[in-house]
Protein backbone atom coordinates (compact mmCIF):
# COMPACT_ATOMS: atom_id res chain seq x y z
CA UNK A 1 73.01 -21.37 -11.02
CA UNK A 2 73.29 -24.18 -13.26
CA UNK A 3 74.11 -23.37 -16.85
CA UNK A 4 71.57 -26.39 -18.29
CA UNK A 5 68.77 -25.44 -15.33
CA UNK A 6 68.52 -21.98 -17.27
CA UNK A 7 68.03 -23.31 -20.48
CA UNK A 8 65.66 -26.20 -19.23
CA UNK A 9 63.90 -22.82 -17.91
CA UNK A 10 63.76 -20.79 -21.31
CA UNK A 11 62.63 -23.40 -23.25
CA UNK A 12 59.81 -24.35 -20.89
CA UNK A 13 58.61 -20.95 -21.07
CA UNK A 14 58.73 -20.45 -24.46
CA UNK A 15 56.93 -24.22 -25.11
CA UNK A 16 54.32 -22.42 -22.42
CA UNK A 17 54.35 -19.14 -25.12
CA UNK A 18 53.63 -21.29 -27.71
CA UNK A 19 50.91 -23.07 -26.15
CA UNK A 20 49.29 -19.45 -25.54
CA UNK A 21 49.20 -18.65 -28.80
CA UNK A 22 47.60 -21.94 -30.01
CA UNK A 23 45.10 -21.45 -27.88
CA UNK A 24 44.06 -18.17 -28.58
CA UNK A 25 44.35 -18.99 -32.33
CA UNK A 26 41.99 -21.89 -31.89
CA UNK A 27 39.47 -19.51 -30.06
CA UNK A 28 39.58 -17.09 -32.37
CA UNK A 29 39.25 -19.29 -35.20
CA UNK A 30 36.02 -21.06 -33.56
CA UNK A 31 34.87 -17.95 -32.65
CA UNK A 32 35.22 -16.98 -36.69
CA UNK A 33 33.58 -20.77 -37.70
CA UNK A 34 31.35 -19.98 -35.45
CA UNK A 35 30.19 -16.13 -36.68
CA UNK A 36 30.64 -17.87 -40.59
CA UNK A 37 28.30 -20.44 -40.04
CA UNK A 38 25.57 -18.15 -38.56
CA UNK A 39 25.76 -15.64 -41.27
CA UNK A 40 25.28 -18.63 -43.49
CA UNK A 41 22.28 -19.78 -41.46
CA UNK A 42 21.11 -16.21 -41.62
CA UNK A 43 21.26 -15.67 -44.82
CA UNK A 44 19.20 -19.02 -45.84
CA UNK A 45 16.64 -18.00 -43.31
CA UNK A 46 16.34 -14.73 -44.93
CA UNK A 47 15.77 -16.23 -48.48
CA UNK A 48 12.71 -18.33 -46.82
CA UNK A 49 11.07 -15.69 -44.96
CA UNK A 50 11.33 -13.61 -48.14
CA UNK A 51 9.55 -16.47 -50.62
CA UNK A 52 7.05 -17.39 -47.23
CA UNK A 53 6.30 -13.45 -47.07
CA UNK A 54 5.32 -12.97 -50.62
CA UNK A 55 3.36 -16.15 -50.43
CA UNK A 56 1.38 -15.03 -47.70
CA UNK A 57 1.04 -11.26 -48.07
CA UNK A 58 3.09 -10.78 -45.28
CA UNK A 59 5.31 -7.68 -44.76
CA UNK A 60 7.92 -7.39 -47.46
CA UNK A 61 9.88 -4.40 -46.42
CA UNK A 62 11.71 -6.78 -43.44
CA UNK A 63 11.39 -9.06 -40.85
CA UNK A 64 13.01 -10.55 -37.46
CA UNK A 65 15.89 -13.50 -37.13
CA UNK A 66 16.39 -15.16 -34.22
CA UNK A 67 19.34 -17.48 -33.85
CA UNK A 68 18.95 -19.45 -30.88
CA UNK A 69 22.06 -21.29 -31.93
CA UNK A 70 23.77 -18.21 -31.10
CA UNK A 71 25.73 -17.21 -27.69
CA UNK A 72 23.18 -15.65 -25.10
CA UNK A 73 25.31 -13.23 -24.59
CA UNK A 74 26.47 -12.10 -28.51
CA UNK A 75 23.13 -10.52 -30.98
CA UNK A 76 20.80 -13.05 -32.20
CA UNK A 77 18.27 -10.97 -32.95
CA UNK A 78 18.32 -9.84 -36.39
CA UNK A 79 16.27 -7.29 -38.15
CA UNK A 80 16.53 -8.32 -41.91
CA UNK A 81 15.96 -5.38 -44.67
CA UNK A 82 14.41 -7.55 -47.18
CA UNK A 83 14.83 -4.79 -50.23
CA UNK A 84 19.10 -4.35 -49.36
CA UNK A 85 19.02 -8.05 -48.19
CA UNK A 86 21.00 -7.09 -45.16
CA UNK A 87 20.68 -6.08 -41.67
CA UNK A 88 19.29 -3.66 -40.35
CA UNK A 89 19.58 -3.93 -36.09
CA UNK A 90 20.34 -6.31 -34.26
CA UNK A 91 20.42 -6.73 -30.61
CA UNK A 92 20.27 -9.36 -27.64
CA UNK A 93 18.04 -11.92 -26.75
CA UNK A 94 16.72 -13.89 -23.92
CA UNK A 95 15.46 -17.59 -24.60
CA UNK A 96 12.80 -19.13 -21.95
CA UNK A 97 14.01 -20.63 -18.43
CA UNK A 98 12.23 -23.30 -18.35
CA UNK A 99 11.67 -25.83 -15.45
CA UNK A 100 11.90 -29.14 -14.32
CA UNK A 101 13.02 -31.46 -16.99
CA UNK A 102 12.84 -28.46 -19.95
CA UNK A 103 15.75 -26.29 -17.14
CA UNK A 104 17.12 -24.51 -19.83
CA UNK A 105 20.90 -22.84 -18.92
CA UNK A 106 22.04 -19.86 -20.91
CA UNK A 107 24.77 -21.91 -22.33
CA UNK A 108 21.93 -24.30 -24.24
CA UNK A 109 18.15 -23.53 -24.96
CA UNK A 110 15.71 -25.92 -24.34
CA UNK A 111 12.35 -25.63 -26.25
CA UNK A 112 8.86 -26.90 -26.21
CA UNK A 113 5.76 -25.73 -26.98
CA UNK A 114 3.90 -27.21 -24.10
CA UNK A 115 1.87 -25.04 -21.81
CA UNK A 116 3.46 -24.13 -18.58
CA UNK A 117 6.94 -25.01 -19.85
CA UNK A 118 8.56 -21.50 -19.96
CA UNK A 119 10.57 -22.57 -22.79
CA UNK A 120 10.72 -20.91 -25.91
CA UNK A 121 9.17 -22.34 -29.01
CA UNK A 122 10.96 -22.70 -32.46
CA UNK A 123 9.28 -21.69 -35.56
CA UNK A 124 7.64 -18.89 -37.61
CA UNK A 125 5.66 -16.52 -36.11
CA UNK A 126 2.91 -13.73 -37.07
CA UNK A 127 3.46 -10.68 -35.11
CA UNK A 128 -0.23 -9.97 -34.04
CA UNK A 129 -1.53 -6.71 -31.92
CA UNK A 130 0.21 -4.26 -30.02
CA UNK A 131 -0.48 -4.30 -26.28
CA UNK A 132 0.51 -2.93 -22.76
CA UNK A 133 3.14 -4.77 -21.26
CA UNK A 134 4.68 -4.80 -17.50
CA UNK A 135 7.69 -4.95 -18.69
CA UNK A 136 10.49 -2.82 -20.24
CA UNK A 137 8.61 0.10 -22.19
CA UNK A 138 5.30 -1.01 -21.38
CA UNK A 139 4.88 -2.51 -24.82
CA UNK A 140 4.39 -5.88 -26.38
CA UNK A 141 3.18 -7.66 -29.66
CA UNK A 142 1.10 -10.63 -29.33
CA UNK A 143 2.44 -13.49 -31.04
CA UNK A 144 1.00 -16.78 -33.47
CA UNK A 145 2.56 -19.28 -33.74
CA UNK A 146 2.35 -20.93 -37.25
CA UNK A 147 3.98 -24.20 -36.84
CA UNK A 148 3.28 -27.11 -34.72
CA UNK A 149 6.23 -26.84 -33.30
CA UNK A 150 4.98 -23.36 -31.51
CA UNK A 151 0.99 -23.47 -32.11
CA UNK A 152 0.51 -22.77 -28.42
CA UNK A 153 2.13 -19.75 -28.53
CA UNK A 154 -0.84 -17.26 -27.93
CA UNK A 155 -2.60 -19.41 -25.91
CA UNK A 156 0.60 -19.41 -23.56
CA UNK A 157 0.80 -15.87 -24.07
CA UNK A 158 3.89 -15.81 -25.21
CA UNK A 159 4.65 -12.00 -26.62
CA UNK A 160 7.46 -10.18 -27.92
CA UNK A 161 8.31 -7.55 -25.31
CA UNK A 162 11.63 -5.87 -23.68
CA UNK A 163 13.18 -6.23 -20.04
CA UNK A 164 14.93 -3.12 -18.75
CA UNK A 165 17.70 -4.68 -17.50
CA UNK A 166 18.79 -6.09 -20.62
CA UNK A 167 21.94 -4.63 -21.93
CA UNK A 168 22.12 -3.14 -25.48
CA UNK A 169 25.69 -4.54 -25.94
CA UNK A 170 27.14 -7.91 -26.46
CA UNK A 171 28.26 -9.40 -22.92
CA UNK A 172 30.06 -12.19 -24.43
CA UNK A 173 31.62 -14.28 -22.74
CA UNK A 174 29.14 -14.36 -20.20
CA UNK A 175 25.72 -15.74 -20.74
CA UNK A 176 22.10 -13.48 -20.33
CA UNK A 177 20.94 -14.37 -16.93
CA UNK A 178 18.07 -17.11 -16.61
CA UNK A 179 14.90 -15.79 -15.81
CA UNK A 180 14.43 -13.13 -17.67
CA UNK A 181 12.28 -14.94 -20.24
CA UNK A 182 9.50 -17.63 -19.74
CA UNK A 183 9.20 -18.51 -23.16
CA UNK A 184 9.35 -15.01 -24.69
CA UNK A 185 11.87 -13.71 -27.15
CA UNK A 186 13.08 -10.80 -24.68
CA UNK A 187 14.90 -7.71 -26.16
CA UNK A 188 16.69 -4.77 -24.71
CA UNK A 189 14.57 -1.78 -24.16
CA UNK A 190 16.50 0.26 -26.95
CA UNK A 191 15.66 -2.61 -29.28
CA UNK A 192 11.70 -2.22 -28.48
CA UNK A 193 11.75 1.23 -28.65
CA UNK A 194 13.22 0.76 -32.72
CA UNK A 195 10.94 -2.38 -33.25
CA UNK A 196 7.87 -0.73 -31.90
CA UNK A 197 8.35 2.26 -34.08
CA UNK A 198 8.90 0.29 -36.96
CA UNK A 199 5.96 -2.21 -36.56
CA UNK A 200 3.27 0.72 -36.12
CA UNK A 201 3.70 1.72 -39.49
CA UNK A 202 3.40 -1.73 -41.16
CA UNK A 203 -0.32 -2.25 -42.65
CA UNK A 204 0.80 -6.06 -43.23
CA UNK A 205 1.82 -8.41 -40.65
CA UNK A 206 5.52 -9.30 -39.82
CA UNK A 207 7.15 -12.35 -39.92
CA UNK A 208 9.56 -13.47 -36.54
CA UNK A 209 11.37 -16.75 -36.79
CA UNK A 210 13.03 -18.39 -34.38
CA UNK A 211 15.03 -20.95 -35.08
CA UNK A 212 18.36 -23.34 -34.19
């Protein structure tokens, strides 16, 4: 074989190594932007809800993140200890379908708060009543919307409940299925099970926010 055909070989496959290994630094290094930027979101959020809470006589123990600008299928659900100003759980959650011109995929949300949408709704939220639900452990809260960007909410019946098939683990890189959710911030059934433990004993309501 000839001598400079090898060596026009070697090097090609170690320019190909080297391309690799850019590439998977570059992921990785999004994937770390990515993770830095949402703690940082997080972390603001949590400082709001806090000052809105004690404004409002609202539960002050903790309350629930959602980070819609998060990857379907990594947590954006975030139970936030209020007193240790950490987290607490966090878990997996589905953001409304939607149809016709409000299609969400589970790559990007789309939200609205119009009736009929199946999208979900950005905002704060009061976590009302406890309820039977169809779905997952046969449990939901009834939700109020306190913005105008999600004042529909209980009149669209949009709840916080849990879907069986939901995994409790990140499925990243793949995205939750659509469907699952019309509108309703949908959690694993593990997740309910904690959150529905922890919301009986609150005398004061709870905050949810979900934002982007």
């Amino acid at each position: 074989m000839n001598f400079s055909f090898i060596i026009y070989i070697k090097t090609m496959i170690v320019l190909m190594l080297l391309s690799s290994c850019n590439n998977i630094s570059g992921h990785s290094l999004e994937t770390q932007d990515t993770a830095t930027e949402a703690q940082k979101r997080l972390e603001e959020k949590a400082n709001e809800a806090m000052a809105f809470c004690e404004k409002n006589n609202y539960n002050t123990d903790f309350c629930v993140l959602i980070d819609m600008k998060i990857h379907s299928g990594r947590n954006r659900m975030f139970v936030w200890n209020f007193k240790t100003k950490s987290i607490d759980r966090k878990a997996l959650c589905a953001h409304g379908c939607g149809k016709g011109e409000n299609l969400s995929t589970g790559a990007k949300p789309v939200f609205s708060n119009t009736d009929g949408s199946l999208c979900s709704s950005l905002g704060k939220y009061k976590l009302g009543i406890r309820s039977y639900s169809q779905w997952g452990i046969n449990v939901h809260y009834k939700m109020h919307g306190l913005e105008k960007t999600n004042n529909n909410a209980y009149k669209r019946i949009i709840v916080f409940h849990s879907h069986t098939p939901m995994p409790t683990k990140e499925i990243y890189p793949q995205h939750l299925p659509m469907g699952w959710s019309f509108g309703c911030p949908v959690t694993s059934d593990e997740m309910m099970r904690y959150m529905d433990k922890k919301l009986q004993t609150n005398k004061k309501p709870t905050l949810m926010w979900i934002y982007y």
